[in-house]
N, C-alpha and C. Protein backbone atom coordinates (compact mmCIF):
# COMPACT_ATOMS: atom_id res chain seq x y z
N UNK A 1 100.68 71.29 103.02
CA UNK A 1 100.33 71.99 104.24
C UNK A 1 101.11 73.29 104.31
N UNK A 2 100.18 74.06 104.77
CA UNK A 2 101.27 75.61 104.78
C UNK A 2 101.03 76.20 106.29
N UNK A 3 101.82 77.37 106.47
CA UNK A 3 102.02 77.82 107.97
C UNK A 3 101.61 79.63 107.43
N UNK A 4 101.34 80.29 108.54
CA UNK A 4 101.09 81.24 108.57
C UNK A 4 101.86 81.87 110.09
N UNK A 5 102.65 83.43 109.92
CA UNK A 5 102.53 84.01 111.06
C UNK A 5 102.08 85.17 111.28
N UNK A 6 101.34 85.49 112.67
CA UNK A 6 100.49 87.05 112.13
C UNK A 6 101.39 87.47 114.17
N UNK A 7 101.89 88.69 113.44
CA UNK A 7 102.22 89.90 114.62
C UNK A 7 100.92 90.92 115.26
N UNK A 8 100.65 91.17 116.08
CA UNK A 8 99.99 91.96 116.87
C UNK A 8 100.14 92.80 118.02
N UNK A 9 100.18 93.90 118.09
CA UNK A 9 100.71 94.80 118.98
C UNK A 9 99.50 95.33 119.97
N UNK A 10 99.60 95.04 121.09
CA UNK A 10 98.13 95.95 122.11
C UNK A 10 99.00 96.70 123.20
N UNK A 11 97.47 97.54 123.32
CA UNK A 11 98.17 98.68 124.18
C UNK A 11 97.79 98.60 125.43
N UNK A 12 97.33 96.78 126.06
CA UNK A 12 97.06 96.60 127.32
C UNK A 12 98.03 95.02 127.75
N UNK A 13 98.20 95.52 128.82
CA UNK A 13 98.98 94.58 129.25
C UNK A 13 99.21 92.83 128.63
N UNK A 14 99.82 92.09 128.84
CA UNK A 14 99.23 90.75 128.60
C UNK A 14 98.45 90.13 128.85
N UNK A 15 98.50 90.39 130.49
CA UNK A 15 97.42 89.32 131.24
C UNK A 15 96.09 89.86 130.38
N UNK A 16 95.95 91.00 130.47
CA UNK A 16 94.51 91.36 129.63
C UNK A 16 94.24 90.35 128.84
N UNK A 17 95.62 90.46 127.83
CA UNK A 17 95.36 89.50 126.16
C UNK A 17 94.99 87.96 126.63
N UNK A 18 95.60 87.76 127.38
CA UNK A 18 95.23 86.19 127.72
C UNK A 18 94.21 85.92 128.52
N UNK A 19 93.92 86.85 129.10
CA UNK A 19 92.51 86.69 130.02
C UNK A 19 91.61 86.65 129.10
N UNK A 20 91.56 87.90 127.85
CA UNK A 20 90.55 87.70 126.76
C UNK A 20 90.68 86.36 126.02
N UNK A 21 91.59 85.60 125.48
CA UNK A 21 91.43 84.49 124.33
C UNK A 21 91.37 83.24 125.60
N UNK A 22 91.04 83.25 126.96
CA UNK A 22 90.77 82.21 127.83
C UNK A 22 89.39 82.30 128.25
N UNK A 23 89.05 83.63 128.60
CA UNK A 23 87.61 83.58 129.04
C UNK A 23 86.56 83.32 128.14
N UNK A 24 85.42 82.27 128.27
CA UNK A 24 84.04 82.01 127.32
C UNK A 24 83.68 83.26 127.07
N UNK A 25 83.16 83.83 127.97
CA UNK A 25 82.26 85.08 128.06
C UNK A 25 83.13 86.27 126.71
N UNK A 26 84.04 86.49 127.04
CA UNK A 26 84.98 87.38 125.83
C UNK A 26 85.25 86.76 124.57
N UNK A 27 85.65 85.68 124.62
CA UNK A 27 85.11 85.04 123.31
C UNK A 27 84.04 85.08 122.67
N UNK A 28 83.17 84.58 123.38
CA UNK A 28 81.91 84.54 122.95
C UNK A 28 81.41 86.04 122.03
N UNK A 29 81.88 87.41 122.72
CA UNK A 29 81.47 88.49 122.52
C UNK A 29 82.21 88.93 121.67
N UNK A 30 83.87 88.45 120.89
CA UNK A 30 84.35 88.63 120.11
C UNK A 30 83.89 87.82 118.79
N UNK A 31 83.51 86.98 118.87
CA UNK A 31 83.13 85.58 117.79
C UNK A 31 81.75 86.01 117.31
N UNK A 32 81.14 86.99 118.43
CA UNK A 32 79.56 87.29 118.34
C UNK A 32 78.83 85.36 117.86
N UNK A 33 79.08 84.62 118.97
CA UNK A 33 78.51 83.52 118.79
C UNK A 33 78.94 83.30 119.97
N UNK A 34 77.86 81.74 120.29
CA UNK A 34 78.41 80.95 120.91
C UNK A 34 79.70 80.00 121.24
N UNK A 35 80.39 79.83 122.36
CA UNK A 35 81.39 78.87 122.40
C UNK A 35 81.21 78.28 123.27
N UNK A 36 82.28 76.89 123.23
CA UNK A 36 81.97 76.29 124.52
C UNK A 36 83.96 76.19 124.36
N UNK A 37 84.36 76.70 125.88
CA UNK A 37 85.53 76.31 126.29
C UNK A 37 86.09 76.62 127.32
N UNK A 38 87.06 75.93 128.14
CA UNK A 38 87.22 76.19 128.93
C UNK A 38 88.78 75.95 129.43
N UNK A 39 89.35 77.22 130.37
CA UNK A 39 90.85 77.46 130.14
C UNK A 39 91.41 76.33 130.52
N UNK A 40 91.70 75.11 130.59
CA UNK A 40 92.36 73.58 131.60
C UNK A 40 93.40 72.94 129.86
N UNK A 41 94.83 72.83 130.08
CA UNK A 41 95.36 71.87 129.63
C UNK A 41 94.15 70.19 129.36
N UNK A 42 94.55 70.19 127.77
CA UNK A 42 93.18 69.02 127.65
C UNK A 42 91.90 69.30 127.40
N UNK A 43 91.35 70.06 127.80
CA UNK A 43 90.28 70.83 127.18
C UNK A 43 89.63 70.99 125.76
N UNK A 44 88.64 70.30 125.27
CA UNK A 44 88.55 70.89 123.95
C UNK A 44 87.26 71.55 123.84
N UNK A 45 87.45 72.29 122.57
CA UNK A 45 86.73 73.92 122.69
C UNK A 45 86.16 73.63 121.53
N UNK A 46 84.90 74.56 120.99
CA UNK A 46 84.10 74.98 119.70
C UNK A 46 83.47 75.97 119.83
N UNK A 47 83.92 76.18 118.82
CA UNK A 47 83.79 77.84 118.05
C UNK A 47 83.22 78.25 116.76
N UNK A 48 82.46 79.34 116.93
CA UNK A 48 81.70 79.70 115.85
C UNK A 48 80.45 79.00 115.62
N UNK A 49 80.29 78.24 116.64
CA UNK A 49 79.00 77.48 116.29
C UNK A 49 79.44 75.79 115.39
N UNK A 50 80.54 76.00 116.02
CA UNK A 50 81.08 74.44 115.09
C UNK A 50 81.52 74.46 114.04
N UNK A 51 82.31 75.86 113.39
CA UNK A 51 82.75 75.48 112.62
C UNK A 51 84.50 75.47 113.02
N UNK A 52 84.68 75.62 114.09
CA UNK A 52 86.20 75.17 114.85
C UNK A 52 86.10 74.84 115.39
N UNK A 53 87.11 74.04 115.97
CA UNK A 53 86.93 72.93 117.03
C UNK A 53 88.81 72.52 117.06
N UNK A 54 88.75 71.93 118.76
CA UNK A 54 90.30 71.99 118.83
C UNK A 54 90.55 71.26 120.14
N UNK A 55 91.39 71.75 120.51
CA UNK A 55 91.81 70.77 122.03
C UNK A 55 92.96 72.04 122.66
N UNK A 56 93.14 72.44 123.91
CA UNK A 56 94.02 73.12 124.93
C UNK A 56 95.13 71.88 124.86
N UNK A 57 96.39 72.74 124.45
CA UNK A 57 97.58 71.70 124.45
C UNK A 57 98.50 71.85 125.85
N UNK A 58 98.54 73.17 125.65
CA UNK A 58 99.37 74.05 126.90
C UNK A 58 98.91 75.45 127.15
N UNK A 59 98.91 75.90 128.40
CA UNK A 59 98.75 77.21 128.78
C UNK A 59 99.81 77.56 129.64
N UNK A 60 100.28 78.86 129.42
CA UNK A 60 101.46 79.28 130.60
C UNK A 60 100.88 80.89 130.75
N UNK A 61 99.93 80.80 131.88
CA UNK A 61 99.85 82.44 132.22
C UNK A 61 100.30 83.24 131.81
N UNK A 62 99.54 84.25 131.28
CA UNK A 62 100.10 85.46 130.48
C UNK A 62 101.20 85.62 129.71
N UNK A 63 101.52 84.10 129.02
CA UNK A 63 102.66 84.25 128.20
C UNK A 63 102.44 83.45 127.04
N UNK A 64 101.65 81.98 127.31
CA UNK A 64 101.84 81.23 126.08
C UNK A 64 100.45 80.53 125.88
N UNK A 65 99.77 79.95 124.60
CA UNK A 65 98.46 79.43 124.43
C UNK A 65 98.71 78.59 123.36
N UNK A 66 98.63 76.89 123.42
CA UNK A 66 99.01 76.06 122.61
C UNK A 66 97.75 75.19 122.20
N UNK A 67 97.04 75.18 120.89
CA UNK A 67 96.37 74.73 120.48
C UNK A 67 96.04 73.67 119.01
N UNK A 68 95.65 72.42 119.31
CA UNK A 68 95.14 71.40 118.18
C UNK A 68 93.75 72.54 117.73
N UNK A 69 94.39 72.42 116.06
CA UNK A 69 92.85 73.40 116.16
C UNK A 69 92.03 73.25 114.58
N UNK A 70 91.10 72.85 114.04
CA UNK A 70 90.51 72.50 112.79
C UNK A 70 89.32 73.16 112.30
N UNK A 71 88.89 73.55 111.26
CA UNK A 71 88.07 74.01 110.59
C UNK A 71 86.89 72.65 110.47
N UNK A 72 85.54 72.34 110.59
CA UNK A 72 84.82 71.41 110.63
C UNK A 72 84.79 70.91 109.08
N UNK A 73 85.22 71.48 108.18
CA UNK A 73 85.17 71.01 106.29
C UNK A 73 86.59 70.17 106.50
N UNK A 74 87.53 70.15 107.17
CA UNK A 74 88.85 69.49 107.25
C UNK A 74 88.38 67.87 107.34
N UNK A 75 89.16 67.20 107.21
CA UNK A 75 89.47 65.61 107.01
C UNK A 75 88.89 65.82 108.66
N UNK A 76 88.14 64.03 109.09
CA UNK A 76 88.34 64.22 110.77
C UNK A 76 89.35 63.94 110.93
N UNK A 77 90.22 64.38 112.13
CA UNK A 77 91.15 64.20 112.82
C UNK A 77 92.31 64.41 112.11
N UNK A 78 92.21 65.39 110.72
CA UNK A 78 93.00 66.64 110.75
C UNK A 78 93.43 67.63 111.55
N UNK A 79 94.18 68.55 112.58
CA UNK A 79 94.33 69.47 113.08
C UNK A 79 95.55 70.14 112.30
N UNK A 80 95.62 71.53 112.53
CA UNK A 80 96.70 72.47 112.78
C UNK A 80 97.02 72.79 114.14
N UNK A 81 98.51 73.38 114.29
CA UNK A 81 98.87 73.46 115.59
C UNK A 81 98.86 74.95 115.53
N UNK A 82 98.62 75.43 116.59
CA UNK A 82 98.50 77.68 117.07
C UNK A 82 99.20 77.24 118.27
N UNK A 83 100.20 78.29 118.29
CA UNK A 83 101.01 79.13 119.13
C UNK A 83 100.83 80.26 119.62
N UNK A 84 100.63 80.88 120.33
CA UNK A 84 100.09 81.81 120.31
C UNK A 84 101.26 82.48 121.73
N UNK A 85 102.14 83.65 121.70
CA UNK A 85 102.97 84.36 122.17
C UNK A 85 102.58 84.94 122.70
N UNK A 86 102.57 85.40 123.70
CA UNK A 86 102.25 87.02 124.57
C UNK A 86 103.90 87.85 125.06
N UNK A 87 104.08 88.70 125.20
CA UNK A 87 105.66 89.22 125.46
C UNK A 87 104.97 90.74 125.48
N UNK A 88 105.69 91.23 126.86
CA UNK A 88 105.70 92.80 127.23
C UNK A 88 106.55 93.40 126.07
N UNK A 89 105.16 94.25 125.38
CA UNK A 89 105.81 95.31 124.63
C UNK A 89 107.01 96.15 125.20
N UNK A 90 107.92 96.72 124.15
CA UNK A 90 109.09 97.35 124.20
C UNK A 90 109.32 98.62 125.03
N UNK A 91 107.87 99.21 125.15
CA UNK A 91 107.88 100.61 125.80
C UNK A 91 107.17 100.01 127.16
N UNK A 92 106.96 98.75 127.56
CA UNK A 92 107.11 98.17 128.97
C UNK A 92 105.80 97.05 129.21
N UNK A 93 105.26 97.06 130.31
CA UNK A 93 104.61 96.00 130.16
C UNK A 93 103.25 95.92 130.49
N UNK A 94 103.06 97.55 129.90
CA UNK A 94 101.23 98.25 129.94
C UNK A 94 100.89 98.03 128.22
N UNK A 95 102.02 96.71 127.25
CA UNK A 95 101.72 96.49 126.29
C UNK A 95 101.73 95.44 125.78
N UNK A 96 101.62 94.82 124.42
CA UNK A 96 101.71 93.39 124.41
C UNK A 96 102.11 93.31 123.34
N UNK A 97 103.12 92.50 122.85
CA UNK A 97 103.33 92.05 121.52
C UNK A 97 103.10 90.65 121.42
N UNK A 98 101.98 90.04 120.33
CA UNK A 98 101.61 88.80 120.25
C UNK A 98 101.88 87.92 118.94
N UNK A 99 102.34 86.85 118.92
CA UNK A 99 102.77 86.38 118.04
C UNK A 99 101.99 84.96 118.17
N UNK A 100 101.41 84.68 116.41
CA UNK A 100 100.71 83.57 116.60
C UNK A 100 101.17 83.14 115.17
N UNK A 101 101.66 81.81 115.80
CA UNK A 101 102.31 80.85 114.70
C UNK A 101 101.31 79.19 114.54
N UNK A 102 100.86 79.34 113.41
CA UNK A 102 99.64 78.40 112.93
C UNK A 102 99.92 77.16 111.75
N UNK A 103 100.50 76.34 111.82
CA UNK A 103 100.92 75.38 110.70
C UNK A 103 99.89 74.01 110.37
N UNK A 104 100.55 73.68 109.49
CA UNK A 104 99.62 72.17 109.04
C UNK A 104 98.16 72.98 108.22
N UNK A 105 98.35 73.94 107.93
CA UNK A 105 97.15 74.45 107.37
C UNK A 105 96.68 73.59 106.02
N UNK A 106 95.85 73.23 105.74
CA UNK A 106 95.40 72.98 104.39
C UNK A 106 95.18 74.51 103.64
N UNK A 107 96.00 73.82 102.53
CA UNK A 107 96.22 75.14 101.64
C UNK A 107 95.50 76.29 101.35
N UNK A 108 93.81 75.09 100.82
CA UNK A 108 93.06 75.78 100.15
C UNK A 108 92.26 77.01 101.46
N UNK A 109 93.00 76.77 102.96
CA UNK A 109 92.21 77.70 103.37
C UNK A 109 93.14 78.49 104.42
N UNK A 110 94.43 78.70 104.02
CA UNK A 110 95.17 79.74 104.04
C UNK A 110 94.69 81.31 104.53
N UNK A 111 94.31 81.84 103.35
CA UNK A 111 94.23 83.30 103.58
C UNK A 111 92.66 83.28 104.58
N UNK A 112 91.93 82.10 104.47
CA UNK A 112 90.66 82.44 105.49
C UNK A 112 90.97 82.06 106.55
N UNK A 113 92.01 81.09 107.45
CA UNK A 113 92.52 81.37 108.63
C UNK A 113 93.54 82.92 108.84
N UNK A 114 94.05 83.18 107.98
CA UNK A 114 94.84 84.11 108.28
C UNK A 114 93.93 85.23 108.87
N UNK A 115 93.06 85.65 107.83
CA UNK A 115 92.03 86.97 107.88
C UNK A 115 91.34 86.23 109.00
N UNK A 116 90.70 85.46 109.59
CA UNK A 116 89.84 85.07 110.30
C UNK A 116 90.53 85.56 111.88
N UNK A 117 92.33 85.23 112.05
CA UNK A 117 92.86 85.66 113.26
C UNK A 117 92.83 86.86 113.38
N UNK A 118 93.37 87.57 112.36
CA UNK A 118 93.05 89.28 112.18
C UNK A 118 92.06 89.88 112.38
N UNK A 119 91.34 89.55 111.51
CA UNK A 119 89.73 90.91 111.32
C UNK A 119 88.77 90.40 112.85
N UNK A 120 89.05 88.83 113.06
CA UNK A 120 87.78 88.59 114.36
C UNK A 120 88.27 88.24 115.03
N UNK A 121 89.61 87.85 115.30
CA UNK A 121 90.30 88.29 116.59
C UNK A 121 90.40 89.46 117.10
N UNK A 122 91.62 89.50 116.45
CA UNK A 122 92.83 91.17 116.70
C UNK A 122 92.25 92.16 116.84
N UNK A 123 91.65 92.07 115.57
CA UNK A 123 90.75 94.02 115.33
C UNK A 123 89.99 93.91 115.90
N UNK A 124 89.14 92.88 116.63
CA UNK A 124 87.77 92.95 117.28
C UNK A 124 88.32 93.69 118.96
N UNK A 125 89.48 92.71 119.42
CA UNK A 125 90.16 92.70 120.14
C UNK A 125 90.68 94.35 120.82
N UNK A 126 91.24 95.01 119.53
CA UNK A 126 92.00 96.12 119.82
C UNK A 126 90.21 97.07 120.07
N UNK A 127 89.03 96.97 119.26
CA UNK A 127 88.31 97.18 119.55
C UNK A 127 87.49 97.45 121.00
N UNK A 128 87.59 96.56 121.41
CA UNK A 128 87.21 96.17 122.40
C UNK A 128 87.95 97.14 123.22
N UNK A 129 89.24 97.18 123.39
CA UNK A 129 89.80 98.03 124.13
C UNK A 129 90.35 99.45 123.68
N UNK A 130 89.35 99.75 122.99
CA UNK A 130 88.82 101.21 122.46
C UNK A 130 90.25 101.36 122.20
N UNK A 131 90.97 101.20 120.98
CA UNK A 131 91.80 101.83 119.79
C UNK A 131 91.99 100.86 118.61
């Protein structure tokens, strides 16, 4: 099993960032698919049309997002655990520095979770909020 951590810097507040990776509707429009989820501790979510799938572990407003989370090719009732950080950027708190820490990965799919948080998250993300 391997771990991955990916840094991300935005140039909108937190609550933004967490309002986006909580709301269906922004998901949905980042994933360009369907999802079904919804922000409640306990909660479990799917994504991409089923090929993720997971469970809400913890949420702490605009700061923290804790997730059971699996690729549908995984063993059943395999998961990895996501962390996911929010923290007011350094030049104040019209920014965000995000940190998402992802373990229990099965090996062989490493670099396609990694790129998958990046390119259709993040970049979609910073997109979205035009830079």
């Amino acid at each position: 099993m391997a771990q991955i951590e990916i840094t991300s810097h935005f140039m909108v507040p937190p609550r933004i960032i967490y309002q986006c990776l909580n709301d269906p509707e922004r998901l949905t429009a980042l994933m360009q698919s369907p999802v079904q989820y919804k922000a409640e501790i306990g909660a479990k979510f799917v994504l991409f049309g089923g090929a993720v799938s997971g469970e809400i572990i913890d949420l702490k407003v605009n700061e923290k997002i804790v997730y059971k989370w699996r690729f549908n090719s995984w063993p059943e009732g395999k998961y990895s655990h996501v962390e996911i950080t929010l923290t007011e950027g350094e030049d104040g708190d019209d920014e965000t520095d995000l940190t998402l820490i992802q373990s229990d990965i099965e090996q062989k799919d490493i670099m396609r979770t990694e790129n998958g948080w990046k390119m259709i998250y993040f970049e979609r993300m910073k997109k979205m909020f035009g830079y």
